[in-house]
N, C-alpha and C. Protein backbone atom coordinates (compact mmCIF):
# COMPACT_ATOMS: atom_id res chain seq x y z
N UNK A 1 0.84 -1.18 0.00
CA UNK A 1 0.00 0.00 0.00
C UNK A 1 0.89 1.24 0.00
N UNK A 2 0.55 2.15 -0.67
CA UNK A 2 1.53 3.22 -0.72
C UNK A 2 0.99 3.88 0.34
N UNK A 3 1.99 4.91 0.70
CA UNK A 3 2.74 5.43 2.27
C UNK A 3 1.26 6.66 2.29
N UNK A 4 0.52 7.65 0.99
CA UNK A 4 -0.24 8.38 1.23
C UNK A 4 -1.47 7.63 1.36
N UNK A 5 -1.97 6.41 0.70
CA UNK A 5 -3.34 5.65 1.04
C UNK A 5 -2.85 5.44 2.53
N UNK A 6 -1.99 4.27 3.26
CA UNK A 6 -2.17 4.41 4.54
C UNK A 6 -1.96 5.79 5.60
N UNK A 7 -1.22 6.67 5.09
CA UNK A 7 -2.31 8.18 6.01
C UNK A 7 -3.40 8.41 5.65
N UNK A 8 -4.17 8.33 4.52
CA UNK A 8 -4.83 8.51 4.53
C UNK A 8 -6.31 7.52 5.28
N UNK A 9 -5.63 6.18 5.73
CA UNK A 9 -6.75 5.16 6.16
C UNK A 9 -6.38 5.05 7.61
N UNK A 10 -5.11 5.96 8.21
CA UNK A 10 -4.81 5.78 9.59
C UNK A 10 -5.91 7.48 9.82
N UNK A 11 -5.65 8.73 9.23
CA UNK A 11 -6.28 9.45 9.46
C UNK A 11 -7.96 9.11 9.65
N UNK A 12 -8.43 8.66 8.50
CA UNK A 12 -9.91 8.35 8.57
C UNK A 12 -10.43 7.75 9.94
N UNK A 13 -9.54 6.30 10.23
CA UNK A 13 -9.71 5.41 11.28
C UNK A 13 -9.68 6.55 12.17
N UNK A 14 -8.76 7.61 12.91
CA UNK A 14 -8.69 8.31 14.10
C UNK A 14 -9.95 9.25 13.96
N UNK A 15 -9.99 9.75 12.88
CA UNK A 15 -11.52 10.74 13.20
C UNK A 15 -12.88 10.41 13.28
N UNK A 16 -13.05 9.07 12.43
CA UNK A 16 -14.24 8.26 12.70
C UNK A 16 -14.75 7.43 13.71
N UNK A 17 -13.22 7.17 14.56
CA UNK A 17 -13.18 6.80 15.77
C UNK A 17 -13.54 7.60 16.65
N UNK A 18 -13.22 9.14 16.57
CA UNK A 18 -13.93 9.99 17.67
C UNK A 18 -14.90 10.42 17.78
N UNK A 19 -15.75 10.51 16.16
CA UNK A 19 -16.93 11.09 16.27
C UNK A 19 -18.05 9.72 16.88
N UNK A 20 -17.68 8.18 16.53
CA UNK A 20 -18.17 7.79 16.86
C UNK A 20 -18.28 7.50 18.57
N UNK A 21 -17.17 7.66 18.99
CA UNK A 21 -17.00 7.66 20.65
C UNK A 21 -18.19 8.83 21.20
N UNK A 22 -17.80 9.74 20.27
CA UNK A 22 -18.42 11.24 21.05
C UNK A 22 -20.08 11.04 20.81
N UNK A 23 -20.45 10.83 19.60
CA UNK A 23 -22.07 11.09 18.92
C UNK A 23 -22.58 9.84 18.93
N UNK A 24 -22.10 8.89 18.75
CA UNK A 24 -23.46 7.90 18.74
C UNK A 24 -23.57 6.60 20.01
N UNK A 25 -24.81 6.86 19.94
CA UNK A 25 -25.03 6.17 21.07
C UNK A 25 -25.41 4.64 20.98
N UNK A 26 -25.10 3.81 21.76
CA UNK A 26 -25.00 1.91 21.56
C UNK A 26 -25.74 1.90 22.49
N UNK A 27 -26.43 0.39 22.64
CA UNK A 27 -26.59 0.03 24.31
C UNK A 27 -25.25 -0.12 25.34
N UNK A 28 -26.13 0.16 26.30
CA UNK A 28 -24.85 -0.17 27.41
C UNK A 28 -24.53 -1.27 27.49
N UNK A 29 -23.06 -1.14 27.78
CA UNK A 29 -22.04 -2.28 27.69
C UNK A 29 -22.05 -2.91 26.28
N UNK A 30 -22.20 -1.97 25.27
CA UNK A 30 -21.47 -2.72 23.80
C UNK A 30 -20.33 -1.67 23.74
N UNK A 31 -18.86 -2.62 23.57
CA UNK A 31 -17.75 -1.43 22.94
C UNK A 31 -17.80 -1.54 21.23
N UNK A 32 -17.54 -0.72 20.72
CA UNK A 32 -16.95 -0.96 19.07
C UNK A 32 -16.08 -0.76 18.89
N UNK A 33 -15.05 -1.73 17.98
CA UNK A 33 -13.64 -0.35 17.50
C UNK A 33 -13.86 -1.17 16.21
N UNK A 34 -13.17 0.44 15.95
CA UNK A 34 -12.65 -0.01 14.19
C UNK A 34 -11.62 -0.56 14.07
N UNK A 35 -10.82 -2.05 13.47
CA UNK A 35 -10.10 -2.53 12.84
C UNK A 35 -9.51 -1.73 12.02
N UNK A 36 -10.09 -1.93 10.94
CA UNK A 36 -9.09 -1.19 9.72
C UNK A 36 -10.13 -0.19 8.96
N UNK A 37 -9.39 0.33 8.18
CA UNK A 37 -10.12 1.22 6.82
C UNK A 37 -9.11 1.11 6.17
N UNK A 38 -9.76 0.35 4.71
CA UNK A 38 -9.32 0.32 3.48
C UNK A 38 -9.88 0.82 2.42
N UNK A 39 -9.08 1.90 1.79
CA UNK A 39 -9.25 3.34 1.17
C UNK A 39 -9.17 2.68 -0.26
N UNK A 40 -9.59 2.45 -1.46
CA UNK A 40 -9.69 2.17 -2.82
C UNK A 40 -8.38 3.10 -3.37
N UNK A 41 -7.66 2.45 -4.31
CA UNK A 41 -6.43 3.43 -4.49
C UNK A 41 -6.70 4.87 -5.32
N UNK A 42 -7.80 5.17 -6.01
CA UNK A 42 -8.45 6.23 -6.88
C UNK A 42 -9.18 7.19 -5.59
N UNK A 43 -9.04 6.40 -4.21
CA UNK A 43 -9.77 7.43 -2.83
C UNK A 43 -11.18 8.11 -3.29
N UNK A 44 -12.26 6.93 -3.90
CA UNK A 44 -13.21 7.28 -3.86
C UNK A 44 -14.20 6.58 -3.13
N UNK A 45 -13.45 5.39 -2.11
CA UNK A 45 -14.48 4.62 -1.44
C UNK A 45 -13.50 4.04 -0.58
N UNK A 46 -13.81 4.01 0.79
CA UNK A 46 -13.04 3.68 1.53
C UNK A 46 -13.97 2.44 2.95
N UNK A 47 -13.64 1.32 2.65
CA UNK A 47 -14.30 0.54 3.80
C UNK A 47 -14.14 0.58 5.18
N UNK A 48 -14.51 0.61 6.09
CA UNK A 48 -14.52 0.79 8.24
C UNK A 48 -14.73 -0.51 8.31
N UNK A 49 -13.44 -1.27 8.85
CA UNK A 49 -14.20 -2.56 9.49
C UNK A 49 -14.04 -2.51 10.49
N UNK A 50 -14.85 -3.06 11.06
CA UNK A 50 -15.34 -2.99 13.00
C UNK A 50 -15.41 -4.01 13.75
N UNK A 51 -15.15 -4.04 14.68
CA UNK A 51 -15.98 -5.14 15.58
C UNK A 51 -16.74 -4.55 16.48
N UNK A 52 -17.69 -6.08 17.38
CA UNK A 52 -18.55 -5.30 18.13
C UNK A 52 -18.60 -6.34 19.25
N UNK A 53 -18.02 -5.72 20.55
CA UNK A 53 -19.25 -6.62 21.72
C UNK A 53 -19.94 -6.13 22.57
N UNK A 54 -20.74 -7.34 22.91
CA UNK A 54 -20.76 -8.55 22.80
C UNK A 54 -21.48 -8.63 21.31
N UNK A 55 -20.67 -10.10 20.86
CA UNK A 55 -21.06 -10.19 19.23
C UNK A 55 -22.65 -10.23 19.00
N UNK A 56 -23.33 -10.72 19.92
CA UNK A 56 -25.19 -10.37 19.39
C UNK A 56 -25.45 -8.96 19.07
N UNK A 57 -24.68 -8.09 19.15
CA UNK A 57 -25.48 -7.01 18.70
C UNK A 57 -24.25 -6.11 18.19
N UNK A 58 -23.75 -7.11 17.15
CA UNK A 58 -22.76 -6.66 15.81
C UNK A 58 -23.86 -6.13 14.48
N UNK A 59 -24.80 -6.74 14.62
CA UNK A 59 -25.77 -6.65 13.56
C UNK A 59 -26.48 -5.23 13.46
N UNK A 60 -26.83 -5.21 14.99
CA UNK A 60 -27.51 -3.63 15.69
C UNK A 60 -26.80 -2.55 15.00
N UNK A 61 -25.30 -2.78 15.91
CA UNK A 61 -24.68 -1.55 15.27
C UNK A 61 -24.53 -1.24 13.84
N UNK A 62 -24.31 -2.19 13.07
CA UNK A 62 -24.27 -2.40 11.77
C UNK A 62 -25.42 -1.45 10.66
N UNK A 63 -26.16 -1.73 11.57
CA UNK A 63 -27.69 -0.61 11.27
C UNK A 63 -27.48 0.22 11.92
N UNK A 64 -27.29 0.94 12.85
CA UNK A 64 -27.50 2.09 13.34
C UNK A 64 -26.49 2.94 12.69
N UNK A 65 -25.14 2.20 12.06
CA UNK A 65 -24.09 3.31 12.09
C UNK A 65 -24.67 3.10 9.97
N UNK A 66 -25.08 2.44 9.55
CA UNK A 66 -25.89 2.36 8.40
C UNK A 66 -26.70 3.54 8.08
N UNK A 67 -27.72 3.57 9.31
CA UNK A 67 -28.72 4.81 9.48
C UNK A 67 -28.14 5.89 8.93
N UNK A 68 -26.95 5.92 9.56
CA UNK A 68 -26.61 7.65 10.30
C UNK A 68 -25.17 7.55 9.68
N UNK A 69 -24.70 7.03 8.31
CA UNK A 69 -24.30 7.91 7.14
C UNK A 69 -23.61 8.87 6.86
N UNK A 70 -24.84 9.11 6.47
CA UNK A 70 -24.92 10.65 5.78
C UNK A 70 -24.07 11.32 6.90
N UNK A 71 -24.60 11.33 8.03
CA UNK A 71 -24.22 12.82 9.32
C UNK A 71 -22.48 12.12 9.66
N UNK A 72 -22.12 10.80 9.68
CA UNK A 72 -20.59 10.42 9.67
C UNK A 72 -19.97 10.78 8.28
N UNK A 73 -20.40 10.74 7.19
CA UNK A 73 -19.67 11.21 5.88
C UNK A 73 -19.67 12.74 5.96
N UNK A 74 -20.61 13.59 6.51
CA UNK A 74 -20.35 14.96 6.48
C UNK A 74 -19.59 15.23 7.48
N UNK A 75 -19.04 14.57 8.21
CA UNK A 75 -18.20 14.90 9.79
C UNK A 75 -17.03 14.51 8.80
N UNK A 76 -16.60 13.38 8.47
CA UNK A 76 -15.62 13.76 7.57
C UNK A 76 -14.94 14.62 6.23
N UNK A 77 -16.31 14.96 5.81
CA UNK A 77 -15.70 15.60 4.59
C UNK A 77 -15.14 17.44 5.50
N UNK A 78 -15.73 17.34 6.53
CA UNK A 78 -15.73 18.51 7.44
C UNK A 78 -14.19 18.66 7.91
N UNK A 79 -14.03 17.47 8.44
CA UNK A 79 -12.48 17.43 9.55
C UNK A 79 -11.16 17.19 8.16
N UNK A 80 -11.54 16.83 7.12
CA UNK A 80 -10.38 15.97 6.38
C UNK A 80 -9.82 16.70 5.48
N UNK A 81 -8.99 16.65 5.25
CA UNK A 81 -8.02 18.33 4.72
C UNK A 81 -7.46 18.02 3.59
N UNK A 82 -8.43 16.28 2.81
CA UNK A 82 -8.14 15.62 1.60
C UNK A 82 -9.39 15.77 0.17
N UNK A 83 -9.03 15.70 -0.61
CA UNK A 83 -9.95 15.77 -2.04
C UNK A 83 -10.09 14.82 -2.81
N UNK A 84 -10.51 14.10 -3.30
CA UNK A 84 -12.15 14.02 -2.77
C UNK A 84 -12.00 12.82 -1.27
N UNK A 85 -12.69 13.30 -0.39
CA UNK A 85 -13.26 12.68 0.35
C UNK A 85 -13.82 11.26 0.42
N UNK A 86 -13.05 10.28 0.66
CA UNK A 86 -13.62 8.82 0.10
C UNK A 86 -15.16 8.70 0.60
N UNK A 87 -15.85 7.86 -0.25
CA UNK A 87 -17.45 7.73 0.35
C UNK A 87 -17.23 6.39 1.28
N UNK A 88 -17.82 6.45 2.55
CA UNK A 88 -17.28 5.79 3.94
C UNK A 88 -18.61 4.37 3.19
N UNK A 89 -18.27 3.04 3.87
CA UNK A 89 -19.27 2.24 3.98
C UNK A 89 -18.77 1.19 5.14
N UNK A 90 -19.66 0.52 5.93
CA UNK A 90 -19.25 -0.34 6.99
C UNK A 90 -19.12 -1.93 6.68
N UNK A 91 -18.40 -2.38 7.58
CA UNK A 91 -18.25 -4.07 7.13
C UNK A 91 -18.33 -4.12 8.91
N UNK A 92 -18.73 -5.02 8.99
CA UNK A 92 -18.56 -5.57 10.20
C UNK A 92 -17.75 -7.06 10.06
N UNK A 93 -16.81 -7.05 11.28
CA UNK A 93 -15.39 -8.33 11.33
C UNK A 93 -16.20 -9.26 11.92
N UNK A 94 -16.55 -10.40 11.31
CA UNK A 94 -17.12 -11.67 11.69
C UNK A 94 -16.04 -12.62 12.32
N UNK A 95 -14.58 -12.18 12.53
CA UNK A 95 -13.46 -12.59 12.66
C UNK A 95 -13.98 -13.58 14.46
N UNK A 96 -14.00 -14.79 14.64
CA UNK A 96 -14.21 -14.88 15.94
C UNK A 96 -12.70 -14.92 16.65
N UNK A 97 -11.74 -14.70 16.30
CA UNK A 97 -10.34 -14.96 16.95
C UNK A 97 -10.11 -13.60 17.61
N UNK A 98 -10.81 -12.35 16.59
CA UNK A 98 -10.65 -11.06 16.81
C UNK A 98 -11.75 -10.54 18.74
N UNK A 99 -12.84 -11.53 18.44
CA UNK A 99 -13.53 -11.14 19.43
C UNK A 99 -13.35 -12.04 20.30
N UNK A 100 -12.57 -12.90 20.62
CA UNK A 100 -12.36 -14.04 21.58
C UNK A 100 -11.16 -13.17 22.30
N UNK A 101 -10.37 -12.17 21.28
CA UNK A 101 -9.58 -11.26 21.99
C UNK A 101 -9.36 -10.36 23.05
N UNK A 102 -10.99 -9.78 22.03
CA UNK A 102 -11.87 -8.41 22.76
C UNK A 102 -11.90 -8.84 24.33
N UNK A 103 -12.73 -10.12 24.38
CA UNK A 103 -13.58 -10.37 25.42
C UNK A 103 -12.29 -10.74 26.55
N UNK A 104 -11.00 -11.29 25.84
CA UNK A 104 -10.26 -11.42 27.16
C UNK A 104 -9.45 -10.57 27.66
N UNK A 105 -9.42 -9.34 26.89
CA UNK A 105 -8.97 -8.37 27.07
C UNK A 105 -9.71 -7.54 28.37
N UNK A 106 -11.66 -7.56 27.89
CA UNK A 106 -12.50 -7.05 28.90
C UNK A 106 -12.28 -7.66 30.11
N UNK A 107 -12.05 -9.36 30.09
CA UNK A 107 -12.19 -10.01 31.70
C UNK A 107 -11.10 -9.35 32.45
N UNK A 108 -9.71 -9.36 31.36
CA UNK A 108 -8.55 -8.90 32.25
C UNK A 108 -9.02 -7.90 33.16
N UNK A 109 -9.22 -6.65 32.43
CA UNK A 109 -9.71 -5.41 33.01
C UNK A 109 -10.82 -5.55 34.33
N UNK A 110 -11.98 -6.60 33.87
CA UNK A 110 -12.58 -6.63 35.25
C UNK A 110 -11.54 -7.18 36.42
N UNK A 111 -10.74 -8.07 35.92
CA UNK A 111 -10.45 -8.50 37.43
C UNK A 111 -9.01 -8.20 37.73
């Protein structure tokens, strides 16, 4: 991958990461993070892959952050100091090794 697509898919990942921390709201006790974003090399479409726990309501978020689009693609074309603006779409990580991670990462922390 050339050196300006990955700033450009480490940038995306950090700002989409905050607006989503800051603005949208999950049920309690689901975390999300984004994995990766992979930016199309022409930077007109760029994929968010995510995970979600607990995994039953990977699907939820999947729709909600579906919904609400539009108002995450205008938060980026807002913050991003790039031309054109890739058009954002979500994947959700069905990866179970990735969330067998998550979750032992969470127990650590509880105990």
């Amino acid at each position: 991958m050339p050196h300006k697509l990955a700033k450009i898919n480490e940038l995306i990942k950090h700002e989409l990461s905050q607006i989503i921390l800051r603005e949208e709201e999950f049920d309690q006790g689901v975390l999300t993070t984004i994995l990766a974003v992979d930016t199309t090399k022409d930077q007109k479409e760029t994929t968010i892959i995510f995970s979600v726990w607990p995994d039953n309501k990977g699907r939820e978020v999947l729709k909600k952050l579906n919904a609400r689009i539009w108002h995450l693609q205008q938060f980026l074309n807002k913050r991003l100091k790039i031309h054109p603006v890739p058009k954002i779409r979500f994947k959700l990580n069905t990866d179970e090794a990735t969330s067998q991670r998550v979750e032992e990462i969470i127990n650590k922390i509880k105990n």
